[in-house]
C-alpha atoms as a PDB file:
ATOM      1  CA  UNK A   1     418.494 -24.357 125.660  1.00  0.00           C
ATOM      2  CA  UNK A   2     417.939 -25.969 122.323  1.00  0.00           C
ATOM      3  CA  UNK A   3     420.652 -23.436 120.637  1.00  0.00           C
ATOM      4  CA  UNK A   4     422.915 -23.672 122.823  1.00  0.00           C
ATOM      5  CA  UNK A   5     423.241 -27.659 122.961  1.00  0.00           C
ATOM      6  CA  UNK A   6     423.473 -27.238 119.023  1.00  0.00           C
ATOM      7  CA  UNK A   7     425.991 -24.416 119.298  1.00  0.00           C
ATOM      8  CA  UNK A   8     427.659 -27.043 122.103  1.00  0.00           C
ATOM      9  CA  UNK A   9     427.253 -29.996 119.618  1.00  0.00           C
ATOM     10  CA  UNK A  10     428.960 -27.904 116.673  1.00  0.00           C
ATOM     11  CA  UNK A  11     432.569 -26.925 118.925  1.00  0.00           C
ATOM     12  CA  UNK A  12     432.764 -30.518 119.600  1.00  0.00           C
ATOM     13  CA  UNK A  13     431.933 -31.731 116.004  1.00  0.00           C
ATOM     14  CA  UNK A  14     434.666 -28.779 115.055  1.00  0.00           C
ATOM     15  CA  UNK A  15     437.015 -30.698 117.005  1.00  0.00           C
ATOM     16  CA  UNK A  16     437.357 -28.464 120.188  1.00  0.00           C
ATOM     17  CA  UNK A  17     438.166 -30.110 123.282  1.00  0.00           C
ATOM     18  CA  UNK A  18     439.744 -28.848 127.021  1.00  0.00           C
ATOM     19  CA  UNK A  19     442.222 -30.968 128.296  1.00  0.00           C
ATOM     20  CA  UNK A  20     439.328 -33.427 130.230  1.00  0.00           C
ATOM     21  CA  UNK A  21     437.659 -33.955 127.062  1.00  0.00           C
ATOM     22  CA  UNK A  22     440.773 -34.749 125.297  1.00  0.00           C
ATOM     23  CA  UNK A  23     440.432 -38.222 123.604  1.00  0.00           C
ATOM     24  CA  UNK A  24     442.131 -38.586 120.416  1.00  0.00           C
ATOM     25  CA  UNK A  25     445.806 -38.097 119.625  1.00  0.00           C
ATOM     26  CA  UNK A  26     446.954 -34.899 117.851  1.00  0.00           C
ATOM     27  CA  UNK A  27     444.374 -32.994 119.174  1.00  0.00           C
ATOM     28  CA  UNK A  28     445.910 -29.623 120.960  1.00  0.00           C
ATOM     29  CA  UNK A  29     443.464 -28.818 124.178  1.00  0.00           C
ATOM     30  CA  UNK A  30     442.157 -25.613 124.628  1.00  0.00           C
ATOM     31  CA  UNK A  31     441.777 -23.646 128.015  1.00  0.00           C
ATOM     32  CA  UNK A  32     438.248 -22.897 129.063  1.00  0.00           C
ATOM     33  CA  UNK A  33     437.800 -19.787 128.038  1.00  0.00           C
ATOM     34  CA  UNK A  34     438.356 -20.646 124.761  1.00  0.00           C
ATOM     35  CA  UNK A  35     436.067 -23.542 124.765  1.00  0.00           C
ATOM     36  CA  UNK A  36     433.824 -21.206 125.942  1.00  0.00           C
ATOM     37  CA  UNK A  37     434.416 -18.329 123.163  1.00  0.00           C
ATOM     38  CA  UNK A  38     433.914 -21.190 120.711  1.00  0.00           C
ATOM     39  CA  UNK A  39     430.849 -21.897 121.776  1.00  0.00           C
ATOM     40  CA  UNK A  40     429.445 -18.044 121.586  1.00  0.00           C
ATOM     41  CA  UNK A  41     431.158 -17.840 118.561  1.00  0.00           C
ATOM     42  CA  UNK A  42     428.575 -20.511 117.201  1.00  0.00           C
ATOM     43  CA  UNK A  43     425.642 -19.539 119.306  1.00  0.00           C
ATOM     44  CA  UNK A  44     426.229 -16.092 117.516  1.00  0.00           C
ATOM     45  CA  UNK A  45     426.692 -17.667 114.298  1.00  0.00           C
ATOM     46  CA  UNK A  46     422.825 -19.218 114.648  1.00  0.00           C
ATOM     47  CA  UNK A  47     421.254 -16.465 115.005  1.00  0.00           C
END
């Protein structure tokens, strides 16, 4: 649970964001399945 809050934490500190978490200008959304790739991405990335 621990990684994958981290993993979680990084996408957003990378600057990821779907549409609903959209919150600063310039910022192009992505859909949720690419949120969600980002987020294996760096879950596979800590290992």
């Amino acid at each position: 649970a621990d990684r994958l809050e981290q993993a979680v934490e990084k996408v957003l500190a990378d600057g990821v964001r779907t549409a609903d978490l959209l919150g600063e200008e310039g910022v192009t959304p992505v859909s949720t399945s690419e949120m969600g790739d980002a987020i294996i991405a760096a879950l596979n990335a800590s290992l």
